[in-house]
Protein backbone atom coordinates (compact mmCIF):
# COMPACT_ATOMS: atom_id res chain seq x y z
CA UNK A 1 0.00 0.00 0.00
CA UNK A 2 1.50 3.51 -0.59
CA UNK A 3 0.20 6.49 0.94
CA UNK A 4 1.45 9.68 0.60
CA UNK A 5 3.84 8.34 -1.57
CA UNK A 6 5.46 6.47 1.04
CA UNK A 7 5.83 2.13 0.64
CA UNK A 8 4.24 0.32 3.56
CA UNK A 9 4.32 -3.00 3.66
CA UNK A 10 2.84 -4.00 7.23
CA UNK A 11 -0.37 -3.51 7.83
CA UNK A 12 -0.58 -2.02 10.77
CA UNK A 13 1.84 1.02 9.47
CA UNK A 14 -0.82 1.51 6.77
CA UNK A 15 -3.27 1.53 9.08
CA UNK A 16 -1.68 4.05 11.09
CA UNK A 17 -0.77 5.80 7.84
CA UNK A 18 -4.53 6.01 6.93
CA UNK A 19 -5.46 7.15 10.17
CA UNK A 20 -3.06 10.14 10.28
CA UNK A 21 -4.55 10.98 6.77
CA UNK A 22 -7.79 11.54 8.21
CA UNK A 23 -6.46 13.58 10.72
CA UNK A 24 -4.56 15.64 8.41
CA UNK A 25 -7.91 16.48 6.18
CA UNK A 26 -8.38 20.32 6.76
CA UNK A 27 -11.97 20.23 4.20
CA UNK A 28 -14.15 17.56 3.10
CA UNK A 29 -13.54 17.48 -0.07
CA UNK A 30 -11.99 14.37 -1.82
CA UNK A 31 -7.91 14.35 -1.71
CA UNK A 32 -6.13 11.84 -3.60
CA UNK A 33 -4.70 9.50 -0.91
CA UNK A 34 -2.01 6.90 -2.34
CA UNK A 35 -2.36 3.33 -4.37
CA UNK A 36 -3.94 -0.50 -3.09
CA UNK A 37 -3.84 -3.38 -5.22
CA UNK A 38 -3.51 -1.29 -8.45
CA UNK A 39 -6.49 1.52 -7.29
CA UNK A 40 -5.88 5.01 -6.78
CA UNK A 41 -7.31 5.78 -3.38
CA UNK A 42 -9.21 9.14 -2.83
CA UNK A 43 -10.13 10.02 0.89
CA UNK A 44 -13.15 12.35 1.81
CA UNK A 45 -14.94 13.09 4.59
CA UNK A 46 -18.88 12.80 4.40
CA UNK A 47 -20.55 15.48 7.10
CA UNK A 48 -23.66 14.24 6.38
CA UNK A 49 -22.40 10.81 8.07
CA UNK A 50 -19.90 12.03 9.59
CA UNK A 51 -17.28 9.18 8.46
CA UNK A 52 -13.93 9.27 6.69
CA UNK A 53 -14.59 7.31 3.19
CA UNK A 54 -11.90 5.87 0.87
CA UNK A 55 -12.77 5.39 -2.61
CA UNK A 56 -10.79 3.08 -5.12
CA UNK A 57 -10.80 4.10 -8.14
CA UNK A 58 -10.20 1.83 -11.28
CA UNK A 59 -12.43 1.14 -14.50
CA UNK A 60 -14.93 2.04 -11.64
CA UNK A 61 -15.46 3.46 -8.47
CA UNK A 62 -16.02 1.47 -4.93
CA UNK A 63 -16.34 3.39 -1.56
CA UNK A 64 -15.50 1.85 1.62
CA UNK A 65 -16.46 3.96 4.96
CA UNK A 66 -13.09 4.07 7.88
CA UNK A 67 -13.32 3.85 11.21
CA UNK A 68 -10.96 4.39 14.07
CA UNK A 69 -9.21 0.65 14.47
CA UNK A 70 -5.89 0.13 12.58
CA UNK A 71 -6.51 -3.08 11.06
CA UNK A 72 -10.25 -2.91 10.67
CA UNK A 73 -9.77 0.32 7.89
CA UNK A 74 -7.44 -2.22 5.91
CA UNK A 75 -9.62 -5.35 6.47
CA UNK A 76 -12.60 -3.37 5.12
CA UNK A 77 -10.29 -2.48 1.88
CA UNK A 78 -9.34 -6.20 1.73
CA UNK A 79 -13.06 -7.12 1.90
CA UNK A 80 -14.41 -4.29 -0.68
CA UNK A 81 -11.24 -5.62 -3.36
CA UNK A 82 -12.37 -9.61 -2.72
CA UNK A 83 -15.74 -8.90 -3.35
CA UNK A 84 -15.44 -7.57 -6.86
CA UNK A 85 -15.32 -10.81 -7.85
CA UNK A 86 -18.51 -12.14 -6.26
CA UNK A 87 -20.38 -8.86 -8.14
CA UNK A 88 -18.48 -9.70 -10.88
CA UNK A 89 -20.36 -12.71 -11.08
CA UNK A 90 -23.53 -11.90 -10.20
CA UNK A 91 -23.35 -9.20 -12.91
CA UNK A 92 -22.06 -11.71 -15.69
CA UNK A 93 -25.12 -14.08 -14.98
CA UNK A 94 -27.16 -11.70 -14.50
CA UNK A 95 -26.43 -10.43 -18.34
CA UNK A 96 -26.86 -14.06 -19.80
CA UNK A 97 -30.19 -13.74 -18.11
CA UNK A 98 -30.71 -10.64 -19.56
CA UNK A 99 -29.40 -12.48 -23.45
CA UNK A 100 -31.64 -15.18 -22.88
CA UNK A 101 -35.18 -12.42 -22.28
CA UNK A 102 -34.00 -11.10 -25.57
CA UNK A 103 -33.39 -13.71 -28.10
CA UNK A 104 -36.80 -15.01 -26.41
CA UNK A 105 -38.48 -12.07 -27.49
CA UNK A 106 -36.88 -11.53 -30.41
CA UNK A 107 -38.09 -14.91 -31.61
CA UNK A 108 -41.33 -13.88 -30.20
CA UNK A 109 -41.37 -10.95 -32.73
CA UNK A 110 -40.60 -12.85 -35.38
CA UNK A 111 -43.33 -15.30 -35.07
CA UNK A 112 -46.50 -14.44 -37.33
CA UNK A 113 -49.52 -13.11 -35.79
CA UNK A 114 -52.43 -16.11 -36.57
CA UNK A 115 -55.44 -14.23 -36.44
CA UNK A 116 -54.09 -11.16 -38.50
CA UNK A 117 -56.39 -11.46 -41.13
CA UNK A 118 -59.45 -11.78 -39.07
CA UNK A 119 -57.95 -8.97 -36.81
CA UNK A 120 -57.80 -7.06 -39.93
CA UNK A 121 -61.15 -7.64 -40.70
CA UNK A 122 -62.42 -6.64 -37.32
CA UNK A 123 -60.91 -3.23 -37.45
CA UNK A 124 -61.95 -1.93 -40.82
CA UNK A 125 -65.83 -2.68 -39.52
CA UNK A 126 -65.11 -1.29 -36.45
CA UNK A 127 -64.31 1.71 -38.46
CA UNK A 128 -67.03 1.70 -40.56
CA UNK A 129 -69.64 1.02 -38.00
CA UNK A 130 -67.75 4.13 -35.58
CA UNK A 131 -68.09 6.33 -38.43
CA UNK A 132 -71.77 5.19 -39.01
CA UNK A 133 -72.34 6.21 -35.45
CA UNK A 134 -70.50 9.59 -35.43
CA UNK A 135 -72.47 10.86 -38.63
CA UNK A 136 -74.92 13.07 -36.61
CA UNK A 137 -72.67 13.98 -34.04
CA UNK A 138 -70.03 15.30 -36.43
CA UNK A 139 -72.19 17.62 -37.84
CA UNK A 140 -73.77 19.35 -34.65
CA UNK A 141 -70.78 19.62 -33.05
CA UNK A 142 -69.43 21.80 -36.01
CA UNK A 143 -72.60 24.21 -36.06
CA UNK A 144 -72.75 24.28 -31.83
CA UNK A 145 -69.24 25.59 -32.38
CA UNK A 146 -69.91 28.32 -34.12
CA UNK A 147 -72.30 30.99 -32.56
CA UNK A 148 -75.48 32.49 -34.28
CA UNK A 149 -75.09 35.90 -35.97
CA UNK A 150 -78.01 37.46 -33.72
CA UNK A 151 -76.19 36.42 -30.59
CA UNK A 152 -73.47 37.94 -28.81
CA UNK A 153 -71.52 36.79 -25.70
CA UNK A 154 -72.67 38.37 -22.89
CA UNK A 155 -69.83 41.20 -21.37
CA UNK A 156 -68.07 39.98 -18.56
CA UNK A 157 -68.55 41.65 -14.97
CA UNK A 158 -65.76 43.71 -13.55
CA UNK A 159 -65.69 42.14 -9.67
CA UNK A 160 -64.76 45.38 -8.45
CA UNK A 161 -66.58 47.84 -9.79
CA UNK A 162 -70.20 46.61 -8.78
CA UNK A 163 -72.15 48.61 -5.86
């Protein structure tokens, strides 16, 4: 692990040297840290939870919260880095799943539709029996549009100027 660009190869001097980081933060925002196991290691401080965080950064991003125990801030980092393979995993499978939905559907797609000639059928009378039915109305809505030429729209009332 290197931290401040120093080498530490124990764990509990990394631990220390992680610790002293923290202390050393002056603002929360994100400082770049050192290296572990090939990530770059940013350290922030969250205010909203009040907790140091470390975040490796690769191809993507993992965050991993520190506490105040030497080891326990480089077990957790030990424990975020072995578990990338477990995710790893579960996102592979979880993407063959995903294949599987889609040539499934695809082949879904491709089948013909059996009834399409009788569905056809069904909606040109539908529209011929619809427009059957709308014959009248069509025509009174368009003259209830328009108003007569002896009437007139009543003014409107000012509210404030009534006694």
């Amino acid at each position: 692990m290197k931290i401040g660009g120093i080498l530490y190869t124990e764990k509990a001097d990394a631990g220390k040297a992680i610790i002293d980081a923290c202390k050393a933060m002056t603002s929360p925002d994100p400082v770049p840290m050192g290296e572990y196991r090939g990530f770059q290691m940013v350290l922030a401080f969250d205010a909203f939870a009040k907790e140091y965080r470390v975040t490796l950064s690769g191809a993507l991003s993992h965050t991993v919260s520190l506490g105040s125990d030497i080891h326990g801030n480089i077990t957790r980092l030990d424990n975020a880095s072995e578990g990338f393979g477990a995710k790893l995993q579960a996102c592979e499978s979880n993407l063959a799943n995903t294949q599987e939905q889609m040539k499934a559907a695809q082949s879904e797609v491709d089948r013909p539709f059996p009834q399409e000639q009788a569905y056809h059928g069904k909606s040109a009378r539908l529209k011929e029996v619809n427009s059957l039915l709308n014959m009248d109305e069509k025509d009174n809505t368009v003259l209830e549009s328009e108003p007569d030429e002896g009437d007139s729209e009543p003014a409107p009332k000012v509210v404030g100027m009534e006694r």
